[in-house]
Protein backbone atom coordinates (compact mmCIF):
# COMPACT_ATOMS: atom_id res chain seq x y z
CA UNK A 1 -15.92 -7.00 -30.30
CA UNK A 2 -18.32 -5.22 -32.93
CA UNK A 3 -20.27 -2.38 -32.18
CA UNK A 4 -23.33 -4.81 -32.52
CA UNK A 5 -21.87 -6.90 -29.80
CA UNK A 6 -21.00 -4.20 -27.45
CA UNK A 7 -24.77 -2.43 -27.83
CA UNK A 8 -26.36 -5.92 -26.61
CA UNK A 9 -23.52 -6.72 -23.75
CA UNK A 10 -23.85 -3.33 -22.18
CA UNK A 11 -27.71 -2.25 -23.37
CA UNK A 12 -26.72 0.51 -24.81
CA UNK A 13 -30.43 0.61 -26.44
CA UNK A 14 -31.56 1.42 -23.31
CA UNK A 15 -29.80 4.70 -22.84
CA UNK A 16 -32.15 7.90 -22.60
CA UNK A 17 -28.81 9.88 -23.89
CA UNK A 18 -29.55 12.12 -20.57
CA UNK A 19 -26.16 13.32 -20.09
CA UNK A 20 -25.92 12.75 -16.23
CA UNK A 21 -22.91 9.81 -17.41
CA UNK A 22 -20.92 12.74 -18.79
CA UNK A 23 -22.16 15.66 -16.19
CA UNK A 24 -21.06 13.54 -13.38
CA UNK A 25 -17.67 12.19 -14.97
CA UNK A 26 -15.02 13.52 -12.56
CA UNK A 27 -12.65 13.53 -15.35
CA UNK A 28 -15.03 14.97 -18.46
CA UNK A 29 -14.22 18.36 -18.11
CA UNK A 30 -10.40 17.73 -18.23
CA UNK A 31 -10.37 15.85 -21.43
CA UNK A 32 -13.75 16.61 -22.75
CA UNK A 33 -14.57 13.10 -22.46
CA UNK A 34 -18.56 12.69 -23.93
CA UNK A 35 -19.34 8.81 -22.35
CA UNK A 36 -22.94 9.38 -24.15
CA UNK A 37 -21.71 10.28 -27.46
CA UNK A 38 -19.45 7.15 -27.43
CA UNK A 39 -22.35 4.83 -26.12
CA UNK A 40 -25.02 6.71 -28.66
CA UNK A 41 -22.18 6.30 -31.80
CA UNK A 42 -22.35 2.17 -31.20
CA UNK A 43 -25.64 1.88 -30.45
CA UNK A 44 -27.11 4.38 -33.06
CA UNK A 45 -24.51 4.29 -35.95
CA UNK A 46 -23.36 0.54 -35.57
CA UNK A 47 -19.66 1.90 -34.76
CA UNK A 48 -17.19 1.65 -32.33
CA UNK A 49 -16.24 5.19 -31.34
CA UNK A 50 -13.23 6.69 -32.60
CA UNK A 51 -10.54 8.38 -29.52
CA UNK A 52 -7.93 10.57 -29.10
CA UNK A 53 -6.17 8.71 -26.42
CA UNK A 54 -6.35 10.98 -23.54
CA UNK A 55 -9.97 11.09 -23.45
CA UNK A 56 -10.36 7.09 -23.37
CA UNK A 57 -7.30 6.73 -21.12
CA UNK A 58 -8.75 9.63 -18.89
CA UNK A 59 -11.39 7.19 -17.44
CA UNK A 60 -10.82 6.31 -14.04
CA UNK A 61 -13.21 3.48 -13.72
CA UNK A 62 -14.70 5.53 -10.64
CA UNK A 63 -18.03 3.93 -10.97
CA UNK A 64 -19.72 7.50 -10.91
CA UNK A 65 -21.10 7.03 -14.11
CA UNK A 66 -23.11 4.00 -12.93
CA UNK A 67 -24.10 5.15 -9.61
CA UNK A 68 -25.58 8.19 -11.13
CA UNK A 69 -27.35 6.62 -14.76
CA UNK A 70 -31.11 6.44 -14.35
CA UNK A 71 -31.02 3.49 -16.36
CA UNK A 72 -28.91 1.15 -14.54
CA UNK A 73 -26.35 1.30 -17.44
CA UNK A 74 -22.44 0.90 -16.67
CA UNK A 75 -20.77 3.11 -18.95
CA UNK A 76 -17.26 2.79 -17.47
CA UNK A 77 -17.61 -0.85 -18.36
CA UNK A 78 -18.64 0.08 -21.88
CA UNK A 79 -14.87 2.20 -21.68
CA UNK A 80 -13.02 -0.39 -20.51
CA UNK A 81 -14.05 -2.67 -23.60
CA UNK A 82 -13.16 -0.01 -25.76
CA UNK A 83 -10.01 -0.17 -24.21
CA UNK A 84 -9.94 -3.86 -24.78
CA UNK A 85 -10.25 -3.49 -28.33
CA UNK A 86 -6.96 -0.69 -28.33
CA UNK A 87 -4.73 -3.45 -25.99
CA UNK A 88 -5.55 -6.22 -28.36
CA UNK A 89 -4.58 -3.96 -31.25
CA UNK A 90 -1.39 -2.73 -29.39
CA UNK A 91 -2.13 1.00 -29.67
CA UNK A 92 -1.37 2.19 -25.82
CA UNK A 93 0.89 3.65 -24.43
CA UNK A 94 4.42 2.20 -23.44
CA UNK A 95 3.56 2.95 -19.54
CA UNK A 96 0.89 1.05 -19.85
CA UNK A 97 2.01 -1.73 -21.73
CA UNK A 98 5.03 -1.79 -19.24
CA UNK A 99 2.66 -2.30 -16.79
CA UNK A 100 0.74 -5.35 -18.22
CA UNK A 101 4.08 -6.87 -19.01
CA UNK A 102 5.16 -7.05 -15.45
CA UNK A 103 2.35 -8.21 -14.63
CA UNK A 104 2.40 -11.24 -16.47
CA UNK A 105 6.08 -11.77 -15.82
CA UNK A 106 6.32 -10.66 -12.24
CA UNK A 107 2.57 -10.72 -10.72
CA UNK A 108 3.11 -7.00 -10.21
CA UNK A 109 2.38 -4.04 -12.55
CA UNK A 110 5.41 -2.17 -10.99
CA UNK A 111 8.03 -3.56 -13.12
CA UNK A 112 9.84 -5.47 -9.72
CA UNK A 113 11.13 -9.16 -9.74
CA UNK A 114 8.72 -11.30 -7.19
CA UNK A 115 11.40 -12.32 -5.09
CA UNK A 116 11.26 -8.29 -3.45
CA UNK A 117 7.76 -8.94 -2.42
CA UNK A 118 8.42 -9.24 1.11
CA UNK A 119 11.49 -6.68 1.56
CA UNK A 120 9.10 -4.30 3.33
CA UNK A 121 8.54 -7.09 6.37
CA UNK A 122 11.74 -6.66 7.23
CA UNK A 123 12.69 -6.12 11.04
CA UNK A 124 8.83 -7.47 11.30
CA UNK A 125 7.97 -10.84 12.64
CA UNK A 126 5.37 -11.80 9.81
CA UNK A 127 4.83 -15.29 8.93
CA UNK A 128 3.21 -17.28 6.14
CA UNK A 129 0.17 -18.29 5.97
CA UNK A 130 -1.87 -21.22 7.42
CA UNK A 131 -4.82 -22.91 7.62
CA UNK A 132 -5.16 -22.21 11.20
CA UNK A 133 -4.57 -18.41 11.07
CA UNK A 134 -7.91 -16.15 11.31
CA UNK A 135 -6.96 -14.25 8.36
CA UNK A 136 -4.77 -14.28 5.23
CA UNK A 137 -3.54 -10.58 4.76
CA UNK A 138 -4.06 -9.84 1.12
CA UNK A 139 -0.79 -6.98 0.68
CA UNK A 140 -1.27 -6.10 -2.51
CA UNK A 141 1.25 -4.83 -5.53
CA UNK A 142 1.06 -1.12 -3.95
CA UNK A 143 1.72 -2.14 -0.60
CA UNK A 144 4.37 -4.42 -1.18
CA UNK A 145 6.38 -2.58 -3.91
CA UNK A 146 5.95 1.16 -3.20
CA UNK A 147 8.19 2.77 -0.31
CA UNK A 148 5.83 5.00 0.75
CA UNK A 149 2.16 2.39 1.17
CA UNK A 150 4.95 0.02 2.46
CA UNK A 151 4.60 2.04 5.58
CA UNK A 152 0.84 1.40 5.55
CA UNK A 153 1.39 -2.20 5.25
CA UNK A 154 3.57 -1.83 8.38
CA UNK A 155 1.10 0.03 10.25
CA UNK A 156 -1.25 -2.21 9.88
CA UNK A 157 0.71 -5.31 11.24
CA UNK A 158 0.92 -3.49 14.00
CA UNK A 159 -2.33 -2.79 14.73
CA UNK A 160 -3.01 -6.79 13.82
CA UNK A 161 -0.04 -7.87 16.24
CA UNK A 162 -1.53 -5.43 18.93
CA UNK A 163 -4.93 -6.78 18.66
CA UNK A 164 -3.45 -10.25 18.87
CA UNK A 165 -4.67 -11.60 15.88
CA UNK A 166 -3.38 -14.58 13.92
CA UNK A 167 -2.17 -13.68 10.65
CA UNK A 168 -0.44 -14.56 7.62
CA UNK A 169 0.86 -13.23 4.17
CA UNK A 170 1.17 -15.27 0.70
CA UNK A 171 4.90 -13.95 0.09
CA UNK A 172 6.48 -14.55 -2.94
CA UNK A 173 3.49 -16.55 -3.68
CA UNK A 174 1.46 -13.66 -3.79
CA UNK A 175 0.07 -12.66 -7.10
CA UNK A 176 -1.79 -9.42 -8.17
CA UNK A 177 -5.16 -9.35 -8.21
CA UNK A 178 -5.94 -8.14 -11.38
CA UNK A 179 -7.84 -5.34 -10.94
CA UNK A 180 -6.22 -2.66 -12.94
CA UNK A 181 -5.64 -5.14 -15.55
CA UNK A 182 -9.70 -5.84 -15.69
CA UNK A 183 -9.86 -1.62 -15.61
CA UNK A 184 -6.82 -1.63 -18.49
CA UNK A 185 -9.18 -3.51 -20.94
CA UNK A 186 -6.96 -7.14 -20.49
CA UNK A 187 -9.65 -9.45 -19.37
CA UNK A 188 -7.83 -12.22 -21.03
CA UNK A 189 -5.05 -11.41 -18.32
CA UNK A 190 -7.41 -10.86 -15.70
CA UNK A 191 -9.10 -14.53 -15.81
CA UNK A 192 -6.09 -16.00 -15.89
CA UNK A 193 -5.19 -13.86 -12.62
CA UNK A 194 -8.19 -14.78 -11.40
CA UNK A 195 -7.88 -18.64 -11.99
CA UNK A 196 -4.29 -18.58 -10.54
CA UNK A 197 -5.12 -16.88 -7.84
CA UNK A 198 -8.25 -18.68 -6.90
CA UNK A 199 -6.13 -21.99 -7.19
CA UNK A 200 -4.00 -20.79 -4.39
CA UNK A 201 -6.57 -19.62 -2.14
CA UNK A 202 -8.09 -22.94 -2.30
CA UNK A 203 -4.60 -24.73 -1.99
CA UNK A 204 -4.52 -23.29 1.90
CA UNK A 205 -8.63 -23.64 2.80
CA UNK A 206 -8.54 -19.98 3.07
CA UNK A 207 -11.72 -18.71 4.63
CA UNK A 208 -11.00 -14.80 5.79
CA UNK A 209 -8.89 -12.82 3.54
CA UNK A 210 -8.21 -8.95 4.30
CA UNK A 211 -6.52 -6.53 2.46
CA UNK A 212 -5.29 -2.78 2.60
CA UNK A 213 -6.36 -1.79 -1.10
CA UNK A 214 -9.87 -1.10 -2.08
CA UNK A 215 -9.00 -2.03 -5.38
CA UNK A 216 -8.19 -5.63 -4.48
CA UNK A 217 -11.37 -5.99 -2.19
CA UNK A 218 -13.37 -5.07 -4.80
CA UNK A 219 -12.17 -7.21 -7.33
CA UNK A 220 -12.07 -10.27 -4.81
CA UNK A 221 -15.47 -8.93 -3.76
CA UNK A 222 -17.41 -8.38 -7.21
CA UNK A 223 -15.06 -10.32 -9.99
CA UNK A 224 -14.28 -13.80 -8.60
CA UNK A 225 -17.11 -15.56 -9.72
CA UNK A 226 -16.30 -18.58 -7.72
CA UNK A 227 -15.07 -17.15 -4.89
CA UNK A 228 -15.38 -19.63 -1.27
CA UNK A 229 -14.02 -17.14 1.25
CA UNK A 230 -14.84 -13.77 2.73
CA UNK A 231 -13.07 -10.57 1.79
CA UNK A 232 -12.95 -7.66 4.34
CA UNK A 233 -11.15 -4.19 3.92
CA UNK A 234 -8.80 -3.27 6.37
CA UNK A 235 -10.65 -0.24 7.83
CA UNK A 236 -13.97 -2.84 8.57
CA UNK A 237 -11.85 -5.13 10.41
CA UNK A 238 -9.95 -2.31 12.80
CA UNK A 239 -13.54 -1.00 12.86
CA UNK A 240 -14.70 -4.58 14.81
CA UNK A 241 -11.40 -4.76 16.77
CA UNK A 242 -11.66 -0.86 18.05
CA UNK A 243 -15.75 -2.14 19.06
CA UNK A 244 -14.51 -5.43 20.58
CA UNK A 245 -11.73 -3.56 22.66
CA UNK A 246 -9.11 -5.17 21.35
CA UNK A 247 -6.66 -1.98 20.82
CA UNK A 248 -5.77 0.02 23.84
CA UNK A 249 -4.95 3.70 22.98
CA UNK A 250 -1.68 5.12 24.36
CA UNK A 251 -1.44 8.48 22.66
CA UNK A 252 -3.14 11.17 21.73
CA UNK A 253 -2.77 12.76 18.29
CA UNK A 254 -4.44 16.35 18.51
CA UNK A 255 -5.01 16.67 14.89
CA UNK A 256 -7.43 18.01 12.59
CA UNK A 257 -8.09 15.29 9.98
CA UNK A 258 -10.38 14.86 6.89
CA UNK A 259 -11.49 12.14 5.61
CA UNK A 260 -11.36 11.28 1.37
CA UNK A 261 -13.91 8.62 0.57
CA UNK A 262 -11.74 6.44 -2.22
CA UNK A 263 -14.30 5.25 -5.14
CA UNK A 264 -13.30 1.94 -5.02
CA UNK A 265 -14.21 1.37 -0.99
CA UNK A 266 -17.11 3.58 -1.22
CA UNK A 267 -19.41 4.33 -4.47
CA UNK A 268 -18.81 0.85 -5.39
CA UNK A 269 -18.97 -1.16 -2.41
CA UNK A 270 -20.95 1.32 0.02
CA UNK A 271 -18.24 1.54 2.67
CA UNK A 272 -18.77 4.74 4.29
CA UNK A 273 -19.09 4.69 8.13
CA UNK A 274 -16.11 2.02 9.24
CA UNK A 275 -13.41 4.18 8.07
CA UNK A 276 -15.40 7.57 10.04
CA UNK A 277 -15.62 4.82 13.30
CA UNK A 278 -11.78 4.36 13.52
CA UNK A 279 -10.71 8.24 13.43
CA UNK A 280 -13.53 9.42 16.12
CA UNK A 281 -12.24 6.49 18.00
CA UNK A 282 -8.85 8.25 17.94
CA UNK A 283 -7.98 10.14 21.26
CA UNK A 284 -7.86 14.28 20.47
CA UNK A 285 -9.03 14.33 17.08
CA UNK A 286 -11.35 16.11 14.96
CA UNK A 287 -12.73 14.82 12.00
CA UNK A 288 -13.66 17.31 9.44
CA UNK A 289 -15.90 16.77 6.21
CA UNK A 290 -15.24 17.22 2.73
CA UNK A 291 -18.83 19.43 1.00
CA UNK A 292 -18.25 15.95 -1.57
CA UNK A 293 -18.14 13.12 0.88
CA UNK A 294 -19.73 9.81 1.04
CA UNK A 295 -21.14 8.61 -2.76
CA UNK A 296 -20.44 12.14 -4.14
CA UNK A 297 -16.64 11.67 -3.33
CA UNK A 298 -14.08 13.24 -5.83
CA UNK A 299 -12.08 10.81 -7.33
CA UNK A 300 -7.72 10.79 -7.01
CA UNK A 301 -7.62 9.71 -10.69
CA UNK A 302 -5.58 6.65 -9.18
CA UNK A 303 -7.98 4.10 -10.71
CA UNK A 304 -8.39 2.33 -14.36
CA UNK A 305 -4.48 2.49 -15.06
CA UNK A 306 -4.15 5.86 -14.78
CA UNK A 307 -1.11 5.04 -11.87
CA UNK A 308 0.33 4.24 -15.54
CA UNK A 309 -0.54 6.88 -17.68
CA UNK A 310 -0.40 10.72 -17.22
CA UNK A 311 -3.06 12.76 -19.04
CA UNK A 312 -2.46 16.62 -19.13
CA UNK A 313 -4.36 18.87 -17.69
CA UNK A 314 -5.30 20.34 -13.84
CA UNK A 315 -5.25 17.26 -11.25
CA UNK A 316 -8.14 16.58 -8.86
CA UNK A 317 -5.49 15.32 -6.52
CA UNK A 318 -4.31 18.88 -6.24
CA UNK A 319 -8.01 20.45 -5.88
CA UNK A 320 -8.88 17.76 -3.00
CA UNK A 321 -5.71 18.79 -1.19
CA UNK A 322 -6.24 22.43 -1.69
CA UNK A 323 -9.58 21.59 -0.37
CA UNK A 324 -8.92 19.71 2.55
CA UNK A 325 -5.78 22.60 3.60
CA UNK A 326 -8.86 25.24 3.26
CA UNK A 327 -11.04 23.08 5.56
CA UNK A 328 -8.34 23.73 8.05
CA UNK A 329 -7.56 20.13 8.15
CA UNK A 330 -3.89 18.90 9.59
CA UNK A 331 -4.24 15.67 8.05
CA UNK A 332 -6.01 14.29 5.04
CA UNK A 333 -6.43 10.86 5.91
CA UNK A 334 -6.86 7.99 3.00
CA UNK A 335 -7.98 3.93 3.00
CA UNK A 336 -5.98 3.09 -0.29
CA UNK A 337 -3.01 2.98 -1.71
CA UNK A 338 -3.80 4.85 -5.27
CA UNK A 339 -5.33 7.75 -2.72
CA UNK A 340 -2.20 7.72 -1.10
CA UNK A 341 -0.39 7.84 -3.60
CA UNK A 342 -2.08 10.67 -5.96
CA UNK A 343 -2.36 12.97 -2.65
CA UNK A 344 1.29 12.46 -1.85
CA UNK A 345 2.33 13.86 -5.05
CA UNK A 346 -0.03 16.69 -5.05
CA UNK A 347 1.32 18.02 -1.76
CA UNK A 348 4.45 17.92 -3.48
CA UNK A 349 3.85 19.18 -6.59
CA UNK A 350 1.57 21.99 -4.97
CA UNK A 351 4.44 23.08 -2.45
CA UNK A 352 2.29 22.54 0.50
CA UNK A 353 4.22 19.95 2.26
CA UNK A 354 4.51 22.18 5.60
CA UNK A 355 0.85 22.77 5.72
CA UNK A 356 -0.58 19.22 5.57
CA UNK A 357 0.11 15.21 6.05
CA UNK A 358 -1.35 12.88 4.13
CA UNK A 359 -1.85 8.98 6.25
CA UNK A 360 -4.02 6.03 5.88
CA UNK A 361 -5.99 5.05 8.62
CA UNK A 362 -4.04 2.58 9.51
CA UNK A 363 -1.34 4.37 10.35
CA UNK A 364 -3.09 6.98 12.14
CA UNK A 365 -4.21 4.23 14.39
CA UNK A 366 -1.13 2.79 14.97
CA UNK A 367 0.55 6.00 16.07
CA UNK A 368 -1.86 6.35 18.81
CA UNK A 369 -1.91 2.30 20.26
């Protein structure tokens, strides 16, 4: 795509060249990345930016930019065709190449065969889905493949099985959703994600589909143009069941926990208060606040491939968990799987392990029903 093309698609013309895209960038200060001067080079001097690597790749695809630009503008989206123009061209990285690979061969960007989809229901009485099941229960790559959100997955079921609701999962059948792939710059990938996926929704009638990652409501949410069903995160549907009374609480968990607003569930879809609901629901808890909360959330760097890439410099994984540990907090509790993910390997890499946990919601909730 020419620099022409990209000005008109994104209205680059429009741009005041205020700044606020790069003052706000979570990441600009860690790679110097200037999101004005590459929107002002292809809409002023008719070319497409040139990039060292880390400062293109350093884009999370937070949405912060957008939330924040007087003028409507999306200059993440302006990044990720950038990007588009590297994949086609080959020039990424092997990680991240890796990643789109599996993808296509596996429906999973973690390199696994699809036939170790379901090894975390193990020991769990989860069947497939049907038409007359209340909700298909979206897993996700994350979920599914990674030990450690497996548990999330788990906690979940239980909190679904407790709640006696009728669910079912895809399996095997199960596909990934595409929306790091969109964030990688591989829409051609993407759509045909999309297309596949939106076959097999309609295949099984499916009317109510949840899902533990963010990532993959907001791509079912905002990028399925012809979508027929409704999409809810996990957190808003324990939200209804804790209002309906539909989960009786056993335990108490005595904690001091904090809550990390993931960009994906929040600045971009304006989901805010369920998550808050669940944990004062909790019996003995405390929920604590974050000084950047809500929209002005710092972001894991989980999003936009970067579970793919690493790009050098101080992590804002480690600052949030230094942050939450100086809150006092006990717990620094997450609603995604990237969040979980980033914020487990902070504690570790920081040494801090003995003086805080990091859990989804989910799980929290489980451990007290």
């Amino acid at each position: 795509m020419s620099a022409h093309d990209l000005t008109q698609k994104h209205k680059l013309l429009e741009c005041i060249q205020c700044g606020m895209c790069t003052g706000v960038c979570p990441v600009s200060k860690k790679t110097n990345l200037n999101v004005r001067n590459y929107m002002r080079e292809a809409a002023v001097y008719g070319e497409l930016p040139r990039h060292p690597e880390n400062e293109l790749w350093s884009c999370t695809t937070c949405a912060t930019c957008e939330a924040r630009c007087p003028k409507e503008i999306k200059p993440y989206e302006f990044l990720i065709d950038i990007r588009g123009s590297d994949v086609e061209a080959g020039k990424i990285a092997t990680t991240l190449r890796d990643a789109l690979e599996s993808v296509f061969k596996n429906g999973n960007p973690w390199g696994r065969i699809r036939s170790k989809r379901t090894e975390w229901t193990q020991d769990l009485a989860v069947k497939h889905y049907a038409k007359d099941m209340d909700f298909l229960y979206f897993v996700g790559c994350t979920p599914a493949y990674d030990p450690r959100a497996q548990e999330v997955a788990k906690s979940f079921v239980t909190c679904l099985e407790k709640a006696g609701i009728s669910f079912g999962i895809l399996g095997t059948e199960e596909n990934c959703c595409g929306n790091e792939v969109y964030g990688m710059g591989e829409k051609g990938l993407f759509e045909h994600l999309a297309e596949a996926n939106q076959k097999l929704f309609r295949k099984y009638d499916l009317k109510q589909l949840v899902t533990s990652c963010p990532h993959s409501y907001h791509t079912f949410k905002n990028r399925y143009e012809t979508r027929n069903f409704e999409v809810n995160h996990h957190t808003q549907l324990l939200a209804n069941l804790i209002d309906e009374e539909r989960l009786a609480f056993q335990k108490k968990l005595g904690k001091k926990i904090i809550y990390h607003d993931p960009c994906f569930l929040g600045k971009q879809n304006n989901i805010y208060d369920e998550p808050r609901k669940i944990i004062e629901s909790l019996p003995d808890v405390e929920l604590l606040e974050f000084d950047r909360s809500r929209e002005r959330s710092l972001c894991c760097e989980g999003g936009g491939g970067r579970m793919w890439i690493d790009i050098p410099g101080p992590r804002l994984a480690e600052a949030r968990v230094q942050e939450a540990i100086d809150y006092g907090a006990q717990i620094l509790a997450v609603a995604c799987p990237f969040c979980l993910s980033t914020f487990e390997d902070a504690v570790k890499t920081a040494g801090v392990e003995d003086q805080i946990q990091i859990k989804d919601v989910a799980e929290l909730l489980s451990q007290t029903l």
